[in-house]
PDB file of N, CA and C in Angstrom:
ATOM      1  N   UNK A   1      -7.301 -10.139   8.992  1.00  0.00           N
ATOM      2  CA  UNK A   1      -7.507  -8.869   9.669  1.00  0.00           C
ATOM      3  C   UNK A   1      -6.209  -8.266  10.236  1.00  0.00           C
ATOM      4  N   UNK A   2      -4.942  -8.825  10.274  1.00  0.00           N
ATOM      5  CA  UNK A   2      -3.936  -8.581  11.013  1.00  0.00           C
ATOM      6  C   UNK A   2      -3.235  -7.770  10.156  1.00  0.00           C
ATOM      7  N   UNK A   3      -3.640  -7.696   8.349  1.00  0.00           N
ATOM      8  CA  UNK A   3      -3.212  -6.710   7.710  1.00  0.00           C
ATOM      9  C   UNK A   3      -3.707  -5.420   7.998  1.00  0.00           C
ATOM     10  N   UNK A   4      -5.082  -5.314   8.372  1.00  0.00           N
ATOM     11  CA  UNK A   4      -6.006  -4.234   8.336  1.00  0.00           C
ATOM     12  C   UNK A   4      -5.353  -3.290   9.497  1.00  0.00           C
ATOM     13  N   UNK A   5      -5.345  -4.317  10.637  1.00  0.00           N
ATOM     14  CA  UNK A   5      -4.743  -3.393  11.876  1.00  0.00           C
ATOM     15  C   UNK A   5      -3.290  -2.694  11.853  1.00  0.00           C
ATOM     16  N   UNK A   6      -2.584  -3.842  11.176  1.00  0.00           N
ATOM     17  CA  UNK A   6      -1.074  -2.869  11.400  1.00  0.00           C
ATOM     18  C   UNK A   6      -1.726  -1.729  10.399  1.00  0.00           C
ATOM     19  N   UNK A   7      -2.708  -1.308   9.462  1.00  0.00           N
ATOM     20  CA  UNK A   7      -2.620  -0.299   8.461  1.00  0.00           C
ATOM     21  C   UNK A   7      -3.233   0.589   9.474  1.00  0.00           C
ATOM     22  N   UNK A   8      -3.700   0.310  10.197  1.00  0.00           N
ATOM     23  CA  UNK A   8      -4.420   0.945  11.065  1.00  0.00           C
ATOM     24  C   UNK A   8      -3.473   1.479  12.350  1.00  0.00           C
ATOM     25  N   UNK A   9      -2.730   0.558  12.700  1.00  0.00           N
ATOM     26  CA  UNK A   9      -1.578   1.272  13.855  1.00  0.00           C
ATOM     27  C   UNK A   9      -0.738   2.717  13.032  1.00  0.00           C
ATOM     28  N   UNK A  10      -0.266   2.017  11.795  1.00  0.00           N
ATOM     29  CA  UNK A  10       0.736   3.310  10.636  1.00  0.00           C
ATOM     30  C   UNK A  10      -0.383   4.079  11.321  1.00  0.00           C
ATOM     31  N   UNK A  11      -1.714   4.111  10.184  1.00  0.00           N
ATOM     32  CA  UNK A  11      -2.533   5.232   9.909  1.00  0.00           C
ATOM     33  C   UNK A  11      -2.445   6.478  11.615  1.00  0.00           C
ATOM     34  N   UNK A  12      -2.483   5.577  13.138  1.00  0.00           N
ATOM     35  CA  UNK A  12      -2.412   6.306  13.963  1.00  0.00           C
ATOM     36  C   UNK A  12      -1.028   7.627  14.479  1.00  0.00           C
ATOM     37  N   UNK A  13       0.225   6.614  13.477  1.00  0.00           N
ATOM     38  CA  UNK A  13       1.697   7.231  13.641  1.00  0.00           C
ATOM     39  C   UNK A  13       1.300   8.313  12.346  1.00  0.00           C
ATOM     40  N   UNK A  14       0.722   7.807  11.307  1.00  0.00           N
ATOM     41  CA  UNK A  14       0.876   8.986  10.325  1.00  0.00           C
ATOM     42  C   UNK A  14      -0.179  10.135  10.460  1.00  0.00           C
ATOM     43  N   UNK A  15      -1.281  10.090  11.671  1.00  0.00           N
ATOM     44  CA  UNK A  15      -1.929  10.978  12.231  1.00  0.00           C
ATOM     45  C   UNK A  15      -1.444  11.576  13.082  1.00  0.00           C
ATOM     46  N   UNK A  16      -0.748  11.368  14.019  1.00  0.00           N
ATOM     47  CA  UNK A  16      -0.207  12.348  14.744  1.00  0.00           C
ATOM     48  C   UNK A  16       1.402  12.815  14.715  1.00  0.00           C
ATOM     49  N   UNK A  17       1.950  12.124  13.935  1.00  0.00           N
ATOM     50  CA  UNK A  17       2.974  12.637  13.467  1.00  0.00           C
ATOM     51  C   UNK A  17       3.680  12.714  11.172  1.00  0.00           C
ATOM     52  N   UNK A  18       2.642  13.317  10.989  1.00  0.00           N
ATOM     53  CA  UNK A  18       1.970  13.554   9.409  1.00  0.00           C
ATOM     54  C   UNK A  18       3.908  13.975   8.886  1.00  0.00           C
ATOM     55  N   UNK A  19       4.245  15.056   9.869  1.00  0.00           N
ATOM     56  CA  UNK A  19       5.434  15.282   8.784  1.00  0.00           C
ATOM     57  C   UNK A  19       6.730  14.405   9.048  1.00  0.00           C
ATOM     58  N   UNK A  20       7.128  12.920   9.467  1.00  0.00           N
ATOM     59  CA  UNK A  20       7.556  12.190   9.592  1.00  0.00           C
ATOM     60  C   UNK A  20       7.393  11.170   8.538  1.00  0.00           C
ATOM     61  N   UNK A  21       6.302  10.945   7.944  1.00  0.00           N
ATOM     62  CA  UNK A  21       6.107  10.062   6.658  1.00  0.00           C
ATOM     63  C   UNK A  21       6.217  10.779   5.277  1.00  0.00           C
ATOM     64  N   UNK A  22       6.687  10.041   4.654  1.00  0.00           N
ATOM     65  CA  UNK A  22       6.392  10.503   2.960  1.00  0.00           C
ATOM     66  C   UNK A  22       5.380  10.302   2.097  1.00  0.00           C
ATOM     67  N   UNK A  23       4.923   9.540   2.515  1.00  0.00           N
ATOM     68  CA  UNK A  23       3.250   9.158   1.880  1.00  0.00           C
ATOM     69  C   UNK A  23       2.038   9.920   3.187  1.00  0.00           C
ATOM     70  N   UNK A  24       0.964   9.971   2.409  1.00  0.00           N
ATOM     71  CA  UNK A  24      -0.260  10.565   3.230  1.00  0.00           C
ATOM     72  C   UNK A  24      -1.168   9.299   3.903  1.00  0.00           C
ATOM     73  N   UNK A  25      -2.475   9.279   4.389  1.00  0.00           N
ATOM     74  CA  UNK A  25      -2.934   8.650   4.892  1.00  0.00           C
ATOM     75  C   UNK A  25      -4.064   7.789   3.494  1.00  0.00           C
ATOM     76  N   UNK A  26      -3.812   8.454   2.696  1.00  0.00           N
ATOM     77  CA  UNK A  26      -4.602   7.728   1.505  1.00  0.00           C
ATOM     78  C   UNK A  26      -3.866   7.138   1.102  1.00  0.00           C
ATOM     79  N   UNK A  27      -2.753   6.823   0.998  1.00  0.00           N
ATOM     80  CA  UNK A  27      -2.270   5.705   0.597  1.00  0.00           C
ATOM     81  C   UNK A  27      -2.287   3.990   1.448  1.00  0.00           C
ATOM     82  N   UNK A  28      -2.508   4.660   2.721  1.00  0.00           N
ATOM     83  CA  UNK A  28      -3.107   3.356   3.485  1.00  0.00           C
ATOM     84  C   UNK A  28      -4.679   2.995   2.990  1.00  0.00           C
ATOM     85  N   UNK A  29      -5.664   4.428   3.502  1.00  0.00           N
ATOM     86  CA  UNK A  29      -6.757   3.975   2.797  1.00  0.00           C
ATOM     87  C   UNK A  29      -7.082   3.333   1.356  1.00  0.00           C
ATOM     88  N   UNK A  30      -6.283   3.361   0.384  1.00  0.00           N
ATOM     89  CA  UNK A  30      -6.009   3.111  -0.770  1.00  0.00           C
ATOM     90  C   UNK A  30      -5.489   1.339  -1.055  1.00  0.00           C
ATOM     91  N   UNK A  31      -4.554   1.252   0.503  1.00  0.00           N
ATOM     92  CA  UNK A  31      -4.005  -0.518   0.480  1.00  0.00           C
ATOM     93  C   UNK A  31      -5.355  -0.741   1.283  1.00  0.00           C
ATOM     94  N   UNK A  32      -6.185  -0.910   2.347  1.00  0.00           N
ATOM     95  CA  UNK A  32      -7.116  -1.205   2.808  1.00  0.00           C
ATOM     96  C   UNK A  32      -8.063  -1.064   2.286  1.00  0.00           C
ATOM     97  N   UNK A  33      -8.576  -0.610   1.484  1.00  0.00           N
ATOM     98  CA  UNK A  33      -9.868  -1.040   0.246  1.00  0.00           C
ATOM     99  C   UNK A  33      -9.878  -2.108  -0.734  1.00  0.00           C
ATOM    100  N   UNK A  34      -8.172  -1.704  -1.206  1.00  0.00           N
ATOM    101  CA  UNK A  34      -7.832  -2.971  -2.177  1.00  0.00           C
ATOM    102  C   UNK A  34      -7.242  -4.498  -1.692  1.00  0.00           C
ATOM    103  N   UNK A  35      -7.370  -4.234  -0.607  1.00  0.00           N
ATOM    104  CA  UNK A  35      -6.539  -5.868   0.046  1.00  0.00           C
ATOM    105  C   UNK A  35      -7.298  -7.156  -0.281  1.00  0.00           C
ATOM    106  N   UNK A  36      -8.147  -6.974  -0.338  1.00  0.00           N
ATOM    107  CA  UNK A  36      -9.374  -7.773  -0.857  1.00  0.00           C
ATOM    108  C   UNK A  36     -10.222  -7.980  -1.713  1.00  0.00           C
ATOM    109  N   UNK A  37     -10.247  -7.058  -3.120  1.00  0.00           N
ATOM    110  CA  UNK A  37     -10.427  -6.910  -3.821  1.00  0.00           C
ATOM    111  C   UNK A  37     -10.384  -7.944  -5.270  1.00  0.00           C
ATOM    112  N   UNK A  38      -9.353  -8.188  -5.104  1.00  0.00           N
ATOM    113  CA  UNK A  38      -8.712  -9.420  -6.062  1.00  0.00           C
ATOM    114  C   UNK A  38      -8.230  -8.755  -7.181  1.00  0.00           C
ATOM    115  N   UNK A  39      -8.275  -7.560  -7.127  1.00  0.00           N
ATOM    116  CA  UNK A  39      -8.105  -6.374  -8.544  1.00  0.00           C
ATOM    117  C   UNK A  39      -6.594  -6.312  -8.481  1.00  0.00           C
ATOM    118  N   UNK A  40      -6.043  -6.545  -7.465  1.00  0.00           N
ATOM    119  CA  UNK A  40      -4.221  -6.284  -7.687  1.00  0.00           C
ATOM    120  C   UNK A  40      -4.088  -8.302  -6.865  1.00  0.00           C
ATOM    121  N   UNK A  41      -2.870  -8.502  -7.341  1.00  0.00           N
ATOM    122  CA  UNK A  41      -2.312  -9.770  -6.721  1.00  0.00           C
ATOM    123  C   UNK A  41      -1.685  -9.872  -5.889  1.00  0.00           C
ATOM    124  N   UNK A  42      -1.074  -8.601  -5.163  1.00  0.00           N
ATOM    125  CA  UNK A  42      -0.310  -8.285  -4.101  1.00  0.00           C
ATOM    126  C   UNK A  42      -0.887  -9.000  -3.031  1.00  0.00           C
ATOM    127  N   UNK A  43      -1.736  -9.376  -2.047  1.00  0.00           N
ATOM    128  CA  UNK A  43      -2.588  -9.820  -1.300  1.00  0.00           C
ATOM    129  C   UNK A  43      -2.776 -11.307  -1.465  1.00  0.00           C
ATOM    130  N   UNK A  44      -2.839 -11.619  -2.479  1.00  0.00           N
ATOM    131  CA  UNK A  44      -3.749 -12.991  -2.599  1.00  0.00           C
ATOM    132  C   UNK A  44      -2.358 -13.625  -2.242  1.00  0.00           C
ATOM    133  N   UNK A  45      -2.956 -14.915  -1.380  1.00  0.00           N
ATOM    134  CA  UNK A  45      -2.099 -16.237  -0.989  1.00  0.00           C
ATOM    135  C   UNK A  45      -1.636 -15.529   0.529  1.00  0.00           C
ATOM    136  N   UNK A  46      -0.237 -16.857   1.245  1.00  0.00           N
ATOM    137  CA  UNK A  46       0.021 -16.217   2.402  1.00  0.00           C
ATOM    138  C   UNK A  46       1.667 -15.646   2.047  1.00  0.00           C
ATOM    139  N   UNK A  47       2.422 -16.583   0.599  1.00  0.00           N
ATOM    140  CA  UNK A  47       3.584 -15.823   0.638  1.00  0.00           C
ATOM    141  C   UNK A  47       3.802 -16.075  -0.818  1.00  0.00           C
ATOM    142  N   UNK A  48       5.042 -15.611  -1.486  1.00  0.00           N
ATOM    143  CA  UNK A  48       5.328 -15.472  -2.662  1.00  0.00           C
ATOM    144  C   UNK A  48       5.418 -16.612  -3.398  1.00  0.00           C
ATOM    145  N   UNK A  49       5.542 -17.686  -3.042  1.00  0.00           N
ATOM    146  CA  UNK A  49       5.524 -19.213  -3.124  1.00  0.00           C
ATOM    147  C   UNK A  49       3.976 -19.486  -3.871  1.00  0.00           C
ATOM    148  N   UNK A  50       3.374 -19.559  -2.888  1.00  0.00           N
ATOM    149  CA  UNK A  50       1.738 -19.116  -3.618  1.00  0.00           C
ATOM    150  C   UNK A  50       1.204 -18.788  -4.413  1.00  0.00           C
ATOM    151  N   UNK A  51       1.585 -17.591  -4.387  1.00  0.00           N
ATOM    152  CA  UNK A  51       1.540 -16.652  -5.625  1.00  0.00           C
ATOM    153  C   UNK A  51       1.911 -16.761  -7.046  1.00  0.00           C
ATOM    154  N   UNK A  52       3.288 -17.695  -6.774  1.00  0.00           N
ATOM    155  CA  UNK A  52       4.077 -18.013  -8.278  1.00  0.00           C
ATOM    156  C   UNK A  52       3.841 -19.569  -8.968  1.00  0.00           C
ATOM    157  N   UNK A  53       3.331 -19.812  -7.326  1.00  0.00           N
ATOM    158  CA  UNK A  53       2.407 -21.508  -7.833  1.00  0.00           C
ATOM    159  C   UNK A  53       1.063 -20.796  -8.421  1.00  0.00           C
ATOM    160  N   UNK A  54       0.436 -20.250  -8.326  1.00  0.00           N
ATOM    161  CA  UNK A  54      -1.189 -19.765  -8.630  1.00  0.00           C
ATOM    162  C   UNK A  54      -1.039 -18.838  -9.904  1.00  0.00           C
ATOM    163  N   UNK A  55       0.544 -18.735 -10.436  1.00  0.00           N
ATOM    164  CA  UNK A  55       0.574 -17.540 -11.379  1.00  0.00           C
ATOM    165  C   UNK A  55      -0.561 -16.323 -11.068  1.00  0.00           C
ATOM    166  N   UNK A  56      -0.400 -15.958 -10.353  1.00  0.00           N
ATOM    167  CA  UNK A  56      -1.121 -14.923 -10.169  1.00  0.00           C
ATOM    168  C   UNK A  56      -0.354 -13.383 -10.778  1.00  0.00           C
ATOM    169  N   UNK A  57       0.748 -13.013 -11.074  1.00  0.00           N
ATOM    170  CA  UNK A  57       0.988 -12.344 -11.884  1.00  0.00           C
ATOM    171  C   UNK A  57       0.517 -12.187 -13.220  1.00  0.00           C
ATOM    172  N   UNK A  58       0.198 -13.592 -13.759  1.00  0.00           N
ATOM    173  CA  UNK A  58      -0.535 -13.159 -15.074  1.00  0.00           C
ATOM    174  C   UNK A  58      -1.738 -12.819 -15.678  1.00  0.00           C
ATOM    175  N   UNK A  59      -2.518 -12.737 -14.044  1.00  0.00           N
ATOM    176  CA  UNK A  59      -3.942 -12.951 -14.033  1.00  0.00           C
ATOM    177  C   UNK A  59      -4.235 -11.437 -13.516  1.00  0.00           C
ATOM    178  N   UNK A  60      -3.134 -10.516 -12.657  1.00  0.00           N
ATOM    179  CA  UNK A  60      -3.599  -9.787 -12.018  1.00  0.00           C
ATOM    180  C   UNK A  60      -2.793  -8.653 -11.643  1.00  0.00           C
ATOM    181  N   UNK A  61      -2.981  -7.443 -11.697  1.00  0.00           N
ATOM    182  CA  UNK A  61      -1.755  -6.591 -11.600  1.00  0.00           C
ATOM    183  C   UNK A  61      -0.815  -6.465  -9.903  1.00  0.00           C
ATOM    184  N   UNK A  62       0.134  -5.856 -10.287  1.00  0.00           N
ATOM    185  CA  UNK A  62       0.786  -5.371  -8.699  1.00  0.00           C
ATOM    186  C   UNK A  62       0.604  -4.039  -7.747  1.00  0.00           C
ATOM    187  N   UNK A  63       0.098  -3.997  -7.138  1.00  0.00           N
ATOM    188  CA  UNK A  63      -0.532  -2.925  -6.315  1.00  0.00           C
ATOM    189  C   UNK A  63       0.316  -2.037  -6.339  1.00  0.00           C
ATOM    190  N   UNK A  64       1.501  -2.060  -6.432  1.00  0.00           N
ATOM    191  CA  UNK A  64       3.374  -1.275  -6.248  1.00  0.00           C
ATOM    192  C   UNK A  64       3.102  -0.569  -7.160  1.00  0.00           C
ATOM    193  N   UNK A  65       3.156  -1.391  -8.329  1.00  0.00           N
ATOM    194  CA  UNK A  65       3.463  -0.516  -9.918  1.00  0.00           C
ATOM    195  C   UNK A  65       2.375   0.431 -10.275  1.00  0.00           C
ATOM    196  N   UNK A  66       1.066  -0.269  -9.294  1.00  0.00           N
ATOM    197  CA  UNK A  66       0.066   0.868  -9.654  1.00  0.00           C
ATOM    198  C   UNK A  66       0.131   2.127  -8.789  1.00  0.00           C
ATOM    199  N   UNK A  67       0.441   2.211  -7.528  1.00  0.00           N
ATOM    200  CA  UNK A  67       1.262   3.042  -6.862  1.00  0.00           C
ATOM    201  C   UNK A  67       2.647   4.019  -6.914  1.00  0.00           C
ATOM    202  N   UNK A  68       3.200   3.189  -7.967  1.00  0.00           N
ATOM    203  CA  UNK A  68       4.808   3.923  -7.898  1.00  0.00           C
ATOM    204  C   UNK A  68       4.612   4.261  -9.339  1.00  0.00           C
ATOM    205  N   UNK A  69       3.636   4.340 -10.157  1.00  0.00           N
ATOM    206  CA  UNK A  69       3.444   5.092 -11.523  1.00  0.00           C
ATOM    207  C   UNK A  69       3.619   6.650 -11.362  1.00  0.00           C
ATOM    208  N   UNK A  70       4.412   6.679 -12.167  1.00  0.00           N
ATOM    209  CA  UNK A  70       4.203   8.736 -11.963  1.00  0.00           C
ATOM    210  C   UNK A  70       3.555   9.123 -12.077  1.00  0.00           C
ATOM    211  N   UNK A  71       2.051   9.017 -12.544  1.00  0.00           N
ATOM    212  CA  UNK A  71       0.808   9.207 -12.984  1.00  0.00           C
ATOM    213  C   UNK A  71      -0.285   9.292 -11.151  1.00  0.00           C
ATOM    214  N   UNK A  72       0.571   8.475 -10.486  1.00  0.00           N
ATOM    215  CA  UNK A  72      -0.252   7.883  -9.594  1.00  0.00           C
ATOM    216  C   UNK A  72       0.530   8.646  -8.540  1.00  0.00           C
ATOM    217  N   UNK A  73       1.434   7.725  -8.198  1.00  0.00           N
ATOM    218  CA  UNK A  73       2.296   8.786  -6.931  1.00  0.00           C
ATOM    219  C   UNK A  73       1.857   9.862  -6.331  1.00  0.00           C
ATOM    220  N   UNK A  74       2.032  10.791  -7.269  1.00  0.00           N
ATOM    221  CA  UNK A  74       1.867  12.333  -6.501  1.00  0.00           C
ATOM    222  C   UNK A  74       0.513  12.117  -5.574  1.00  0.00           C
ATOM    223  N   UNK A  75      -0.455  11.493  -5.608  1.00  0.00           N
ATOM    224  CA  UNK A  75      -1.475  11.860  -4.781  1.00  0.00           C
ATOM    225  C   UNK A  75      -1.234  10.886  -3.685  1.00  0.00           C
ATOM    226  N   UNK A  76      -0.040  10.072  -3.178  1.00  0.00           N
ATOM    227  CA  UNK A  76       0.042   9.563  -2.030  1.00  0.00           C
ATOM    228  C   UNK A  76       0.839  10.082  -1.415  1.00  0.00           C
ATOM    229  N   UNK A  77       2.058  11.119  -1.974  1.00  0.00           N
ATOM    230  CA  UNK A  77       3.383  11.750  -1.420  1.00  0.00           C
ATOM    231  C   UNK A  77       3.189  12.800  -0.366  1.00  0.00           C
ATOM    232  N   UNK A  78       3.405  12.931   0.398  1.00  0.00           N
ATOM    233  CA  UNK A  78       3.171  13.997   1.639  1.00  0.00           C
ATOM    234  C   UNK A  78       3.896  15.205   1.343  1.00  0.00           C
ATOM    235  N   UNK A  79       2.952  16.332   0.883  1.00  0.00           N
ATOM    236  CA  UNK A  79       4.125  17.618   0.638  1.00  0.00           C
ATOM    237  C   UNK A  79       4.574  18.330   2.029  1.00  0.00           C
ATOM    238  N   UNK A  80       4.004  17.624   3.315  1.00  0.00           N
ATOM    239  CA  UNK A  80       4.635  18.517   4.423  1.00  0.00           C
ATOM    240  C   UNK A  80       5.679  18.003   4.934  1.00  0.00           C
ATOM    241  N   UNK A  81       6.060  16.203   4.079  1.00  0.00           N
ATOM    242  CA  UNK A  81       7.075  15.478   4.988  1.00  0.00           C
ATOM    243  C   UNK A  81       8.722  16.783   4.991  1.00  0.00           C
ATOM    244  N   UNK A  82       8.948  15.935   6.166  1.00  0.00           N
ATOM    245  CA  UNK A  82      10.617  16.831   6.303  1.00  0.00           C
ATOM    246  C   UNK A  82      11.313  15.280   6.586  1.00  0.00           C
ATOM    247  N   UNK A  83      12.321  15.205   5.740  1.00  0.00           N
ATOM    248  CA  UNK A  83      12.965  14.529   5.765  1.00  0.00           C
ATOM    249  C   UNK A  83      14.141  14.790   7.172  1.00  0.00           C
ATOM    250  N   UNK A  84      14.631  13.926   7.531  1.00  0.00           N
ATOM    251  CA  UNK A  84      15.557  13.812   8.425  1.00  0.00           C
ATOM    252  C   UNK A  84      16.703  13.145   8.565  1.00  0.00           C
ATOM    253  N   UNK A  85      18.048  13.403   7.944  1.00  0.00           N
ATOM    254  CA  UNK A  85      19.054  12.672   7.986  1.00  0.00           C
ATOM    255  C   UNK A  85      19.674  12.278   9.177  1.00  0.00           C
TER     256      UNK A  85
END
């Protein structure tokens, strides 16, 4: 559950301050549906060690790549962010 909440603390920073992030709030809702799922491997185990003992890469995709697809992206990107150097 300690994943759920920090998504849940972001989700409160990216609610009241929306044009500070580059992603929207569906992209949290999007990691908090799938955390548990078993549909991506990102999640499963407690660290990467785990993961590469359990081969779980070959069994299961990466939540990232399904995210950082150009196909996919655009609907998590925030068109009001303002960047700030």
């Amino acid at each position: 559950p300690i994943f759920l909440q920090w998504l849940w603390a972001v989700y409160q920073l990216v609610y009241y301050h929306p044009q500070s992030f580059e992603f929207t709030a569906d992209l949290l809702v999007y990691l908090a549906e799938h955390h548990q799922t078993h549909l991506y491997g990102t999640f499963l185990g407690n660290c990467e060690q785990e993961r590469q003992d359990a081969a779980v890469s070959t069994s299961t995709a990466c939540i990232w790549e399904f995210i950082f697809d150009l196909d996919n992206i655009q609907s998590f990107l925030n068109p009001g962010y303002a960047r700030s150097e």
